[in-house]
C-alpha atoms as a PDB file:
ATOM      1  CA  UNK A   1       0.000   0.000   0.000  1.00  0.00           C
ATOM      2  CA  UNK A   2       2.910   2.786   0.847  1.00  0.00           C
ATOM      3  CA  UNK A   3       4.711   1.905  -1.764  1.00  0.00           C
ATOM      4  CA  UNK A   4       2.656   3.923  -4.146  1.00  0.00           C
ATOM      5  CA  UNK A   5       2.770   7.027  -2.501  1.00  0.00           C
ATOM      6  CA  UNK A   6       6.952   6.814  -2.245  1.00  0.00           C
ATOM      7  CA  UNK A   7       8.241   9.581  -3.395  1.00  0.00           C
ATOM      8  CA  UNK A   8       5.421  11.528  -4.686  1.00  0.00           C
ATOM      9  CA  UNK A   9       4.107  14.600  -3.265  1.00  0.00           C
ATOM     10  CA  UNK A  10       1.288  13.844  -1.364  1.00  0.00           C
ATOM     11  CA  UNK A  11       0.261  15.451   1.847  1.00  0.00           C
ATOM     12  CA  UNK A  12       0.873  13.008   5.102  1.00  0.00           C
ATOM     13  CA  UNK A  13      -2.491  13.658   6.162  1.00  0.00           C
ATOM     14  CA  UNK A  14      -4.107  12.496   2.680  1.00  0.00           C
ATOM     15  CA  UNK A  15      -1.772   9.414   2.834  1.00  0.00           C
ATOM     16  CA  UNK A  16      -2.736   8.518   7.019  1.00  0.00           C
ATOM     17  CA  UNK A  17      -6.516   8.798   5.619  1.00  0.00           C
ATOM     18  CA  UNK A  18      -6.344   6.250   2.744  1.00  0.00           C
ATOM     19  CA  UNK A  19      -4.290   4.045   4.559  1.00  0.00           C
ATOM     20  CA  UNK A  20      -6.841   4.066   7.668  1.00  0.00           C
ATOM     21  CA  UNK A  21      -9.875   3.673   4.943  1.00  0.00           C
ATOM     22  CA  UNK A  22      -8.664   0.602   3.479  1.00  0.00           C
ATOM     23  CA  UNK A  23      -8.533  -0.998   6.496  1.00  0.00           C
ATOM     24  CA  UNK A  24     -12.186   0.471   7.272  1.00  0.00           C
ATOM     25  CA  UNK A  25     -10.511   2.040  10.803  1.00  0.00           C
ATOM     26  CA  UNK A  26     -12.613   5.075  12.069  1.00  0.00           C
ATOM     27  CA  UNK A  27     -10.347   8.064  11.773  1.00  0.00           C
ATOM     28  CA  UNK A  28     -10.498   9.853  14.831  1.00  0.00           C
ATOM     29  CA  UNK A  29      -8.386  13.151  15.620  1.00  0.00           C
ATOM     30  CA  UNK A  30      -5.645  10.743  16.917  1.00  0.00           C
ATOM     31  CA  UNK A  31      -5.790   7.826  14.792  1.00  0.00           C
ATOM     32  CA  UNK A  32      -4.999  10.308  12.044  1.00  0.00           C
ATOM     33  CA  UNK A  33      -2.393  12.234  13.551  1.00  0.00           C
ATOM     34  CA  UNK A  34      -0.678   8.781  14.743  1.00  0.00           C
ATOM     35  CA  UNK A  35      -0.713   6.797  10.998  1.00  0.00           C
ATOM     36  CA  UNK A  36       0.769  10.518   9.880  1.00  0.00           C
ATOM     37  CA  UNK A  37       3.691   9.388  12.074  1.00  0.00           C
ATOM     38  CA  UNK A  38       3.886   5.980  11.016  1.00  0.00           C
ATOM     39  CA  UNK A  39       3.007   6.477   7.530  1.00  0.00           C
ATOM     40  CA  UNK A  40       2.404   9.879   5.928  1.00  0.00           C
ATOM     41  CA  UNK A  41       6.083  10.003   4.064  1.00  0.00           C
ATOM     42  CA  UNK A  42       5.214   6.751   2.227  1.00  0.00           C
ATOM     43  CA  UNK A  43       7.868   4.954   3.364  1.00  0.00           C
ATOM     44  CA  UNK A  44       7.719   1.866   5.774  1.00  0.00           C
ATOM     45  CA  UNK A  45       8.385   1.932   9.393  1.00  0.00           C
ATOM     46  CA  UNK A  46       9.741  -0.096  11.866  1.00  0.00           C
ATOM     47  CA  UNK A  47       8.796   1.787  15.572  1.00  0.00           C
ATOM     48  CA  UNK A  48       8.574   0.884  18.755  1.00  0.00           C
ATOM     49  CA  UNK A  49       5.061   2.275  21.150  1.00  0.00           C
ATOM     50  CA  UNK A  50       7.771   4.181  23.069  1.00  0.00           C
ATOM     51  CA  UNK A  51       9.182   6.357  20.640  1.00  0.00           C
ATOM     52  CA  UNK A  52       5.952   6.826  18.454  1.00  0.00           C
ATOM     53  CA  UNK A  53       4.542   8.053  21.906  1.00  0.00           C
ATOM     54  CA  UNK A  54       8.197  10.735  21.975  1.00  0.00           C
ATOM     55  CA  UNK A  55       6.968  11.928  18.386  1.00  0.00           C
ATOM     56  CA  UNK A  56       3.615  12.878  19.481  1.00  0.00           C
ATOM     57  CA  UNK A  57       4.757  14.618  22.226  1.00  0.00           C
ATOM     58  CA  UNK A  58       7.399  16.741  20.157  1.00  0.00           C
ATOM     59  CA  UNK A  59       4.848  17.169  17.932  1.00  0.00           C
ATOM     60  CA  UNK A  60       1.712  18.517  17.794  1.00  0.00           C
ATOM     61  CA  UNK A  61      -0.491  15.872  18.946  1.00  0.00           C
ATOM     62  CA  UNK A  62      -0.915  15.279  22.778  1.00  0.00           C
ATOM     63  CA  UNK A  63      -1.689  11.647  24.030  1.00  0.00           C
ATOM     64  CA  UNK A  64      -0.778   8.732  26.362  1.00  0.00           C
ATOM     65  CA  UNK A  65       1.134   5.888  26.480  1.00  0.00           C
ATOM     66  CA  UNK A  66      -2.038   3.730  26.612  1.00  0.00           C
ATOM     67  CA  UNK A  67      -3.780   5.875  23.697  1.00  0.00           C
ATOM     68  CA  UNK A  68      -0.275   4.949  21.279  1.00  0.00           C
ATOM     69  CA  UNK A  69      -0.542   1.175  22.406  1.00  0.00           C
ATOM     70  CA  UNK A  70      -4.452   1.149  22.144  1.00  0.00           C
ATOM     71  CA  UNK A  71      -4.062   2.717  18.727  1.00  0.00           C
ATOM     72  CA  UNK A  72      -1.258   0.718  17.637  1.00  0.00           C
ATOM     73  CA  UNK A  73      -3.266  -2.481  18.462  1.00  0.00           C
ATOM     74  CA  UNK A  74      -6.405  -1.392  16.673  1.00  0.00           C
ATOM     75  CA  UNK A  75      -3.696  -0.997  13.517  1.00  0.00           C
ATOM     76  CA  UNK A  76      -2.232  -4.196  14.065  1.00  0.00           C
ATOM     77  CA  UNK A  77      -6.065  -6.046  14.414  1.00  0.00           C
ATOM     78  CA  UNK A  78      -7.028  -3.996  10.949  1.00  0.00           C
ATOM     79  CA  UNK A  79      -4.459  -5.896   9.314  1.00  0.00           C
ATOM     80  CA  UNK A  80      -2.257  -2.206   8.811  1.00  0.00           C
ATOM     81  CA  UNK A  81       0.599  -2.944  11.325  1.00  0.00           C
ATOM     82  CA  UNK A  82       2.242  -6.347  11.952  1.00  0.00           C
ATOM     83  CA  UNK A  83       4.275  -6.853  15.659  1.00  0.00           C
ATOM     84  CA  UNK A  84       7.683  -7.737  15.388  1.00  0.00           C
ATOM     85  CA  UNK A  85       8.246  -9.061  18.610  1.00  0.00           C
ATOM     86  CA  UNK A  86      12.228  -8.905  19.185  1.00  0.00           C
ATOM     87  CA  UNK A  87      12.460  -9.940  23.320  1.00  0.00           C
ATOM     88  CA  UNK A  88      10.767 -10.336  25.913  1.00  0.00           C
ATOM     89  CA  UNK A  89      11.199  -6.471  26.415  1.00  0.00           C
ATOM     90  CA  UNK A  90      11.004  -5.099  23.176  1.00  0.00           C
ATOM     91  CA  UNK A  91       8.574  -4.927  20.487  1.00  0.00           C
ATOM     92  CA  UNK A  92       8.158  -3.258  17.397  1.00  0.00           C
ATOM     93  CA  UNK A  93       4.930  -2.251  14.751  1.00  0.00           C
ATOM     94  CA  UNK A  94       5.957  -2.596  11.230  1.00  0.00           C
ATOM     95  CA  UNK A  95       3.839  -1.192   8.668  1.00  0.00           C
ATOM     96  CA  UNK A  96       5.289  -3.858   5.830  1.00  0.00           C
ATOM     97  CA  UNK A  97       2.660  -6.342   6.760  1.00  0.00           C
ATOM     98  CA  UNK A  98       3.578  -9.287   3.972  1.00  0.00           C
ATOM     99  CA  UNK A  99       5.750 -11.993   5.668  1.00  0.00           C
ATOM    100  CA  UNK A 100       9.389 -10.881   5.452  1.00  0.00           C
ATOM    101  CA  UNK A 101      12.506 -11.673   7.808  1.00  0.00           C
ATOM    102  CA  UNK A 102      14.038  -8.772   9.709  1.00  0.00           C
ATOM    103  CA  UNK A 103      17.688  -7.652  10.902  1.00  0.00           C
ATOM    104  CA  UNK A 104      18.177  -6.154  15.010  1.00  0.00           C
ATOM    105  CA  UNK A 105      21.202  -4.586  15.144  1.00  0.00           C
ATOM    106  CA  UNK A 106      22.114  -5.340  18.712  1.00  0.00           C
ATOM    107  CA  UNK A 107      24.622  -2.530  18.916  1.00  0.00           C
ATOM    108  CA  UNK A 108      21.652   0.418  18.289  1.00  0.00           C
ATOM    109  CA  UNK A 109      18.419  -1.289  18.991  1.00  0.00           C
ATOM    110  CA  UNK A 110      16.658  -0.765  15.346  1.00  0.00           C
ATOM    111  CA  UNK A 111      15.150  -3.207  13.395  1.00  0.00           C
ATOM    112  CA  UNK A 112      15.253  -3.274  10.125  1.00  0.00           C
ATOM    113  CA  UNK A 113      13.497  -5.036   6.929  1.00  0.00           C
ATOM    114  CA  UNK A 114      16.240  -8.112   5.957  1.00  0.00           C
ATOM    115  CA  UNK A 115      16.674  -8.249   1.870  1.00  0.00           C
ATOM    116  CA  UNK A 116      14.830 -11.311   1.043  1.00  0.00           C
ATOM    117  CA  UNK A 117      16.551 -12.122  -3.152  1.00  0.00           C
ATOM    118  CA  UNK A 118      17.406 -15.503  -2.232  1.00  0.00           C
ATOM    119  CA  UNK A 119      15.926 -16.093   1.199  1.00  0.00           C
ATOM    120  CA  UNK A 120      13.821 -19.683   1.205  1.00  0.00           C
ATOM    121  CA  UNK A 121      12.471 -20.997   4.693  1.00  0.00           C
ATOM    122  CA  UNK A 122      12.636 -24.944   3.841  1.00  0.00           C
ATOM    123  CA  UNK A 123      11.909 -28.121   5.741  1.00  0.00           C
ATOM    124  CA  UNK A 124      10.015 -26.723   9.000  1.00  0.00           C
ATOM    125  CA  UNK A 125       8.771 -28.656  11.605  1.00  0.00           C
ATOM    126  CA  UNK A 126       5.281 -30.063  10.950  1.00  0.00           C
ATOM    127  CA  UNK A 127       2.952 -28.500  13.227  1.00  0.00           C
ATOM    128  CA  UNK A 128       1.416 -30.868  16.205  1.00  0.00           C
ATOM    129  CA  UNK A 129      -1.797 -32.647  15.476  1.00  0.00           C
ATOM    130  CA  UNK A 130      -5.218 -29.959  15.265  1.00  0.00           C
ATOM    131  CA  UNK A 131      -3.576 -27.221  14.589  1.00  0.00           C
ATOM    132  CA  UNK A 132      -1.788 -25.026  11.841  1.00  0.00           C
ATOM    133  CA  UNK A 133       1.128 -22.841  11.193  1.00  0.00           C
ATOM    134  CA  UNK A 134      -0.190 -19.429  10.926  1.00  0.00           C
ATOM    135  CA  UNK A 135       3.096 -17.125  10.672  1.00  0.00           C
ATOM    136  CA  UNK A 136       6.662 -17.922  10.738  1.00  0.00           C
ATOM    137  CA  UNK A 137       8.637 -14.787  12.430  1.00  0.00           C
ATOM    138  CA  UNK A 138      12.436 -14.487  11.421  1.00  0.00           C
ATOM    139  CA  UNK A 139      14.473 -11.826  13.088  1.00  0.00           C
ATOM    140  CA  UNK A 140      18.394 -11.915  12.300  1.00  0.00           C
ATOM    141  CA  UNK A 141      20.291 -10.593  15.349  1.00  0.00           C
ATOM    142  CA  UNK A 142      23.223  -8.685  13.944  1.00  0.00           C
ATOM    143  CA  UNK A 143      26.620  -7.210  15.936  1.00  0.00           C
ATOM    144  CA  UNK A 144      29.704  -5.136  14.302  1.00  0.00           C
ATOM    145  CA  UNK A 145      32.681  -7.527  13.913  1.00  0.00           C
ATOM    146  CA  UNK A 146      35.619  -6.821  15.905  1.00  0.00           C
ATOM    147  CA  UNK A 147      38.293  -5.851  13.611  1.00  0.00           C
END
């Protein structure tokens, strides 16, 4: 969905709208103002509650901790965010919501989308009897080498 408004001129609020529409999420004053954050450049996102709650509060909207994770939940049950869950402590929302594997730098914390030109998951585990495998999550821990 983003990647058709990369690089074009298009206001963030006009982008936050049609991205909340096609999920058919109600755009309230802050759902608006907090998919501008995550998505009104047109470029996908990987963010943590924490410092999408520091944006808003730099910025110009004013909300709580609960209202980001609320909201970001709502996103994430629309189908617009997916939750990249990194440790027991962290978590991030991605707004690249097709399967894809993922890089976390240990030395800064981000997480980043992995390139995926000859990536192939093969041979997994068959899932226990009644159920299904519904998602397969790869995250890629990476460290700089010691020279």
């Amino acid at each position: 969905m983003l990647d058709k408004f990369e690089n074009k001129n298009i206001e963030p609020n006009k982008i936050a709208n049609q991205w909340l529409s096609k999920a058919r999420v109600k755009p309230t004053k802050q759902r608006v103002k907090i998919a501008e954050y995550l998505v009104g450049n047109g470029k996908h996102k990987h963010i943590t509650a924490e410092q999408l709650f520091d944006l808003c509060r730099a910025g110009d909207i004013n909300v709580s901790l609960a209202t980001v994770y609320n909201t970001l939940h709502c996103f994430c049950s629309a189908g617009l965010l997916s939750e990249v869950i990194v440790d027991a402590n962290r978590k991030f929302f991605c707004t690249r919501v097709d399967d894809h594997p993922h890089f976390f730098w240990e030395d800064t914390g981000e997480l980043t989308d992995a390139k995926i030109d000859n990536f192939q998951i093969k041979n997994l585990p068959q899932a226990p009897k009644g159920s299904k495998i519904s998602k397969v999550d790869i995250i890629i821990r990476l460290s700089k080498e010691i020279e």
